[in-house]
N, C-alpha and C. Protein backbone atom coordinates (compact mmCIF):
# COMPACT_ATOMS: atom_id res chain seq x y z
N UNK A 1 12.31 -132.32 8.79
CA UNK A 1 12.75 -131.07 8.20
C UNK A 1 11.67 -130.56 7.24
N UNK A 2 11.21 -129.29 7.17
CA UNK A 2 10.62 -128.57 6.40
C UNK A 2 10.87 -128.24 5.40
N UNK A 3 10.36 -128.57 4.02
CA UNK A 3 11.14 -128.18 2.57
C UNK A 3 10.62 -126.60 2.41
N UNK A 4 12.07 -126.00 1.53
CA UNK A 4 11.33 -124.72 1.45
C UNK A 4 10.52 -124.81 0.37
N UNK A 5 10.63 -125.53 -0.42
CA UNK A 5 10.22 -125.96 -1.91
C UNK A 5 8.39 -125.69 -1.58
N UNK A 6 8.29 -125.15 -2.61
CA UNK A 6 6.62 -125.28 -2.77
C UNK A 6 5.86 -126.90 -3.35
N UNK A 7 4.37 -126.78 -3.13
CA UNK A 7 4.10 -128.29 -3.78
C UNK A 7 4.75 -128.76 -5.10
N UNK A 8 4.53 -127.25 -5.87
CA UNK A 8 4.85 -128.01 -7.68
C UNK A 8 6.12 -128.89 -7.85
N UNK A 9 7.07 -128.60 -6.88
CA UNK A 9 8.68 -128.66 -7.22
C UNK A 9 8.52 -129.90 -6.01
N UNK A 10 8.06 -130.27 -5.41
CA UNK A 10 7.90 -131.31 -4.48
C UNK A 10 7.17 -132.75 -5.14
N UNK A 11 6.63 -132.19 -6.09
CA UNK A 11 5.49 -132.92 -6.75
C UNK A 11 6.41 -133.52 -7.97
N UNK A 12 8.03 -133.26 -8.24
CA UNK A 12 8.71 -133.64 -9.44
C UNK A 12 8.89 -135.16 -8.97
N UNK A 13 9.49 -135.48 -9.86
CA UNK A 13 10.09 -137.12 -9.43
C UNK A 13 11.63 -136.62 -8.49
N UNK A 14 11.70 -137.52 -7.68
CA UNK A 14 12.86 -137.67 -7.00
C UNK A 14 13.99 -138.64 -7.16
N UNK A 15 15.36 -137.62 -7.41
CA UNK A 15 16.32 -137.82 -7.95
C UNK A 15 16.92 -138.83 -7.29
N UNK A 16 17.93 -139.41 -7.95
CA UNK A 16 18.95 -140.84 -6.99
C UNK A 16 19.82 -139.57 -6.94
N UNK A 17 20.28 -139.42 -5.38
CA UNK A 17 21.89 -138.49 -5.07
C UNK A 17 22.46 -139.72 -4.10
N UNK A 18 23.62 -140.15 -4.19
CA UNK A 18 24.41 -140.62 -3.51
C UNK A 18 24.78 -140.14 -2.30
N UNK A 19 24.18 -139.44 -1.24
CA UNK A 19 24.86 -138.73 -0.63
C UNK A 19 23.75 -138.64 0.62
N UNK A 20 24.43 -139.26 1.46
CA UNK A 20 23.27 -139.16 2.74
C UNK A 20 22.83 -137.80 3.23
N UNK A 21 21.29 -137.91 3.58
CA UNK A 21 21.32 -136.97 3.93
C UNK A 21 20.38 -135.61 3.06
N UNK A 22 21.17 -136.04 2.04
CA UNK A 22 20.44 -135.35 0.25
C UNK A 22 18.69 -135.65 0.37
N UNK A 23 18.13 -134.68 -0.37
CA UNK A 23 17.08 -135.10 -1.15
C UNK A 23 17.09 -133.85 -2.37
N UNK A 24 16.42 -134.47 -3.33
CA UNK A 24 16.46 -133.71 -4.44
C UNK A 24 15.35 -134.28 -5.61
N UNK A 25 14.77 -133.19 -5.79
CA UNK A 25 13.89 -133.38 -7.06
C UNK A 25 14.25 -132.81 -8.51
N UNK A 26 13.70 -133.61 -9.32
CA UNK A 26 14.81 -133.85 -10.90
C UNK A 26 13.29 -132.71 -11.79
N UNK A 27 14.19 -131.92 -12.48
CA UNK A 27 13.35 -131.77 -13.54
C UNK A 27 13.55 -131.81 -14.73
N UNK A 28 13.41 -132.99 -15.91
CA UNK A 28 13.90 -133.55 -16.93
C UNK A 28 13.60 -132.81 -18.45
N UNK A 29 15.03 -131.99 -18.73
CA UNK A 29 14.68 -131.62 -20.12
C UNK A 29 15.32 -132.68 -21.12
N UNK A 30 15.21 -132.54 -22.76
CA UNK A 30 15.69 -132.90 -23.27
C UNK A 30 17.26 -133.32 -23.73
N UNK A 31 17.64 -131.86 -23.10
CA UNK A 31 19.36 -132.07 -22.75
C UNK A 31 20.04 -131.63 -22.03
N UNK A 32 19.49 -131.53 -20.68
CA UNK A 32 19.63 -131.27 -19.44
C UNK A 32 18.37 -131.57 -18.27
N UNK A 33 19.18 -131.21 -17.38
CA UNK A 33 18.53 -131.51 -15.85
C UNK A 33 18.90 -129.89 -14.85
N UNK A 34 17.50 -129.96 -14.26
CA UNK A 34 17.71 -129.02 -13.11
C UNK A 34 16.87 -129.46 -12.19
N UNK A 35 17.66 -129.92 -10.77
CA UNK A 35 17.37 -130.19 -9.68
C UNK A 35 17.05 -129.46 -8.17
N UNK A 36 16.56 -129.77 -7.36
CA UNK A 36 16.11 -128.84 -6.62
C UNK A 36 16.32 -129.54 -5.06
N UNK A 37 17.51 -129.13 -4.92
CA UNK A 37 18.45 -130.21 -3.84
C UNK A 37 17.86 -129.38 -2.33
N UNK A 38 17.64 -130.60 -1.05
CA UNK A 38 17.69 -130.01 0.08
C UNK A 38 18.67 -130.83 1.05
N UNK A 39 19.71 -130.66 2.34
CA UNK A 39 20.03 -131.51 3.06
C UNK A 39 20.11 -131.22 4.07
N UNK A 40 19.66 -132.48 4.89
CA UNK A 40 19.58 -132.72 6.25
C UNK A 40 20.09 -132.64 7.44
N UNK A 41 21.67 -132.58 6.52
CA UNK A 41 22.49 -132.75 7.50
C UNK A 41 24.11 -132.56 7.19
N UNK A 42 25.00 -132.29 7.33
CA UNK A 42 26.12 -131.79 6.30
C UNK A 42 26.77 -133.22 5.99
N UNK A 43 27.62 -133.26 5.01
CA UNK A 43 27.87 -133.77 4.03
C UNK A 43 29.31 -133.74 3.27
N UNK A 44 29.93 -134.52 2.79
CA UNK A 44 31.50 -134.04 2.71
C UNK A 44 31.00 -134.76 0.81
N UNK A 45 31.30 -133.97 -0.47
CA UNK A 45 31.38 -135.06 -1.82
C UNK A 45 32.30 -134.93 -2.42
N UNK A 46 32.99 -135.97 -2.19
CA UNK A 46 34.41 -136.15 -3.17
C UNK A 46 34.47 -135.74 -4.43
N UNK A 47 35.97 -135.65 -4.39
CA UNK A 47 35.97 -134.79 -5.88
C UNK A 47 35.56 -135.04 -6.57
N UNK A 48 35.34 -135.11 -8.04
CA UNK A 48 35.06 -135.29 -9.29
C UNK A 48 34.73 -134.15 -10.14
N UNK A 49 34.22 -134.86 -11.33
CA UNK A 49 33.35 -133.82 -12.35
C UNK A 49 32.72 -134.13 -13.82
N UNK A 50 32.28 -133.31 -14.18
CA UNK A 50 30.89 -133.88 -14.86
C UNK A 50 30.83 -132.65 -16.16
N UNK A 51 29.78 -132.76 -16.84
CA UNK A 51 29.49 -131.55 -17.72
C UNK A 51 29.18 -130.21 -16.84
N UNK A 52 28.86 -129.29 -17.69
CA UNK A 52 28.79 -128.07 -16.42
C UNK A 52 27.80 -127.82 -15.90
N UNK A 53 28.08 -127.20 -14.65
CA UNK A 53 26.75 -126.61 -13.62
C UNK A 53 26.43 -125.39 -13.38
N UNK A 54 25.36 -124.72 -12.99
CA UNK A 54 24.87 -123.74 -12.65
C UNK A 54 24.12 -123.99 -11.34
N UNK A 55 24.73 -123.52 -10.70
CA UNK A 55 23.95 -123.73 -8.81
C UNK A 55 23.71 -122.03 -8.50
N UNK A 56 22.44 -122.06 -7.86
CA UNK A 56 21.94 -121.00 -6.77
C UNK A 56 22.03 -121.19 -5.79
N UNK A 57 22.18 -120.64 -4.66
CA UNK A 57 21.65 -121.22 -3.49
C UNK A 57 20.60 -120.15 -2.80
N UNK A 58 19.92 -121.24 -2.20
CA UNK A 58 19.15 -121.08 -1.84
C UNK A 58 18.28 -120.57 -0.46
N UNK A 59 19.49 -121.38 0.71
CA UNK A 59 19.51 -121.32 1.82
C UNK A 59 20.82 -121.66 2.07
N UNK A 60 21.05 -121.57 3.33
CA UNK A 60 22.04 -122.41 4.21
C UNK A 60 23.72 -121.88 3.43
N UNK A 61 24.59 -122.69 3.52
CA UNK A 61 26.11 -122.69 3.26
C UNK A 61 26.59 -123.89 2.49
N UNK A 62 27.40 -123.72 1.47
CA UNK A 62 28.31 -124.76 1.12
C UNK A 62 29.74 -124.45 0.73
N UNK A 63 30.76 -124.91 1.05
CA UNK A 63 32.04 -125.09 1.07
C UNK A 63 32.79 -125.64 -0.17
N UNK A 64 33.27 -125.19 -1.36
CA UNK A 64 33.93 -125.47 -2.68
C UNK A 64 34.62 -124.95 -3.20
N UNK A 65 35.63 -126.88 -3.16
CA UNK A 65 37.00 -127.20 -3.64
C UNK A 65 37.04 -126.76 -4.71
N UNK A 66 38.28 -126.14 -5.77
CA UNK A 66 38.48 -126.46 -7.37
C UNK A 66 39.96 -125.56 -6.89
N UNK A 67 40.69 -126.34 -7.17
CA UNK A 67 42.15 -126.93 -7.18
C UNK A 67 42.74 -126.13 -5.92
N UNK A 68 42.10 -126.81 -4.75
CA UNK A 68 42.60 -126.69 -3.51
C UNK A 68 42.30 -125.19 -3.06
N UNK A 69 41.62 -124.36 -3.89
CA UNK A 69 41.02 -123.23 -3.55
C UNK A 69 40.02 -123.00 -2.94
N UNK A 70 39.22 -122.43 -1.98
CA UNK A 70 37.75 -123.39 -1.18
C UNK A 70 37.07 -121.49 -1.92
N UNK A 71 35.84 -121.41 -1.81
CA UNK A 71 34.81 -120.90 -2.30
C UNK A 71 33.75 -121.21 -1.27
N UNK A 72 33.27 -119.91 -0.69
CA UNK A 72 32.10 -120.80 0.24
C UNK A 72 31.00 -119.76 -0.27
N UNK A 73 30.09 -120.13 -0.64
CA UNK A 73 28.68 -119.52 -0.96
C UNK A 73 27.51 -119.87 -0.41
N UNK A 74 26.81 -118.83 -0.08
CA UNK A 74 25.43 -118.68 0.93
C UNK A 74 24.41 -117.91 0.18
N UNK A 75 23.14 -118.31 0.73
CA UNK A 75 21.92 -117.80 0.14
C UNK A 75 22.39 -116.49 -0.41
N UNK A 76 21.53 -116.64 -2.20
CA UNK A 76 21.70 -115.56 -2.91
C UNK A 76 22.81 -115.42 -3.90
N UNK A 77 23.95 -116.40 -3.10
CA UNK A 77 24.58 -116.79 -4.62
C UNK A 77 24.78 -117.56 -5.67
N UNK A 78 25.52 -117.40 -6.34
CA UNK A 78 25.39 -118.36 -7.66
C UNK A 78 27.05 -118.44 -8.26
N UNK A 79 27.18 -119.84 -8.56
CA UNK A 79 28.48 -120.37 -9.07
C UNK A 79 28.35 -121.23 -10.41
N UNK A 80 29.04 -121.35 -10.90
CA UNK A 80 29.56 -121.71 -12.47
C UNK A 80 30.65 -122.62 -12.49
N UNK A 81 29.95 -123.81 -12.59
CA UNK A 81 31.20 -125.00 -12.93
C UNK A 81 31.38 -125.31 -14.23
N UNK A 82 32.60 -125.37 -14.92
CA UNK A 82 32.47 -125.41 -16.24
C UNK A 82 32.84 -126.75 -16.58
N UNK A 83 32.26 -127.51 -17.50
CA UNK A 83 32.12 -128.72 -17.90
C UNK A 83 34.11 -129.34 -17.59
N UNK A 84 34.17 -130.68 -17.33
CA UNK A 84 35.49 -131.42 -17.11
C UNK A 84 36.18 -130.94 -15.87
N UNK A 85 35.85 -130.39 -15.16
CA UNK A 85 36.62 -129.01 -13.77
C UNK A 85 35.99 -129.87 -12.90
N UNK A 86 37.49 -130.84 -11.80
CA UNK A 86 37.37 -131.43 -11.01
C UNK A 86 37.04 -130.50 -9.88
N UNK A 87 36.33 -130.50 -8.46
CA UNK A 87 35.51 -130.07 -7.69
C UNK A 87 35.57 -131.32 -6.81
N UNK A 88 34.96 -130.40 -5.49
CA UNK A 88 34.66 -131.10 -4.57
C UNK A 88 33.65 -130.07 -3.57
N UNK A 89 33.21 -130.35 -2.43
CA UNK A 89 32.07 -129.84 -1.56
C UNK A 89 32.00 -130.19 -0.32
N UNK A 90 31.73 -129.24 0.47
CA UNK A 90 31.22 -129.60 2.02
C UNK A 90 30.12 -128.89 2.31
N UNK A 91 29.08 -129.68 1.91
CA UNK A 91 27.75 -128.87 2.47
C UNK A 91 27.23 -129.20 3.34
N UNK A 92 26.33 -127.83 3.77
CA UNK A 92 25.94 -128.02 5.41
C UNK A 92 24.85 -128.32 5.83
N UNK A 93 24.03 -128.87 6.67
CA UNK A 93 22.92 -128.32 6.72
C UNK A 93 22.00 -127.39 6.73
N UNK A 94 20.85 -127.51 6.10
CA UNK A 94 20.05 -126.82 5.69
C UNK A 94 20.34 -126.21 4.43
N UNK A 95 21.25 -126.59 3.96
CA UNK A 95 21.43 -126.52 2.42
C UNK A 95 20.34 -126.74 1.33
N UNK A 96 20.08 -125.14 0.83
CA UNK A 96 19.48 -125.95 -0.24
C UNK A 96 19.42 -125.12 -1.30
N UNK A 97 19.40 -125.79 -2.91
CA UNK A 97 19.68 -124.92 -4.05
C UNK A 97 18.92 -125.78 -5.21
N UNK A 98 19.02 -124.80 -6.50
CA UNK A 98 19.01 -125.28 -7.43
C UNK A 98 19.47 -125.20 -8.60
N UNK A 99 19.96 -126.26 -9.11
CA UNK A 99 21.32 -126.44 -10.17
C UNK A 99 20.66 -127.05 -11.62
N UNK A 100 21.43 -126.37 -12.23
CA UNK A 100 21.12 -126.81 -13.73
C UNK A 100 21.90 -127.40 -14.52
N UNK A 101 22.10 -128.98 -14.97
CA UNK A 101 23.10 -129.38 -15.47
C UNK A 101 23.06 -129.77 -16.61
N UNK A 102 24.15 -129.28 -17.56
CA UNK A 102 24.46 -129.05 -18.72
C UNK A 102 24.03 -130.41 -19.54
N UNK A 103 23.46 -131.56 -18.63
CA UNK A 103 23.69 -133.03 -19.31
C UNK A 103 22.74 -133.46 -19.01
N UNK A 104 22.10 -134.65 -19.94
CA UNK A 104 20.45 -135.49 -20.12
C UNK A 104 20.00 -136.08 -18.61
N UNK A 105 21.36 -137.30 -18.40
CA UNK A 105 21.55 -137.86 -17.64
C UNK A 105 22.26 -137.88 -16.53
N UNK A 106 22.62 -136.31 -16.01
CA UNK A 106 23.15 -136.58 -14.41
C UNK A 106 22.70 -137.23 -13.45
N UNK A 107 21.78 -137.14 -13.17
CA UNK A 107 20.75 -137.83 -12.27
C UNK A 107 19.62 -138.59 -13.12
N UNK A 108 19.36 -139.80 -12.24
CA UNK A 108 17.98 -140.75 -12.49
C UNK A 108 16.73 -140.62 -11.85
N UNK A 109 16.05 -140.68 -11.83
CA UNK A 109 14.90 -140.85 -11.13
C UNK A 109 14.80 -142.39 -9.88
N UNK A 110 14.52 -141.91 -9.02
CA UNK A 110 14.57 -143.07 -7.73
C UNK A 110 13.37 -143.50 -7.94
N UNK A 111 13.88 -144.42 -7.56
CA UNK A 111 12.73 -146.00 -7.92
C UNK A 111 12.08 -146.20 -6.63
């Protein structure tokens, strides 16, 4: 698969995502993270939730839960998760975006 990502954003460290399929590069502020997610192949991520997010997208389609309500957004838009707001996702292939999260440590750097 072809990243749309240019070198600089290719050139970040790469994030641990749980989620086959995922790749994603981390860019580490002091009290937050913004990542620069691509996938391979679609993908189902159980609910949960976290501090809040800011996602673009970028390409492709994704499918989102928040309280059994689905939301599907495609290149060009942008969604707002607000910190503690359980969620869930079905993204597709060729998905790809980038999200900014409200917190130090959402993601690690892969080893």
């Amino acid at each position: 698969m072809t990243s749309i990502f240019p070198e600089p954003i290719l050139n970040l460290p790469e994030a641990e995502i749980p989620l086959d399929g995922a790749k994603a590069f981390l860019f580490q502020g002091e009290r937050y993270q913004i990542i620069f997610m691509e996938f391979e192949k679609d993908v189902e991520v159980t609910e949960h939730s976290h501090e809040s997010q800011w996602e673009i997208v970028l390409d492709g389609k994704v499918d989102y839960f928040e309280r059994k309500i689905k939301y599907t957004y495609k290149r060009g838009d942008r969604f707002y998760i607000p910190a503690g707001t359980k969620h869930s996702a079905k993204v597709y292939k060729g998905y790809a975006a980038m999200a900014f999260f409200n917190q130090k440590e959402r993601y690690k750097k892969k080893k």
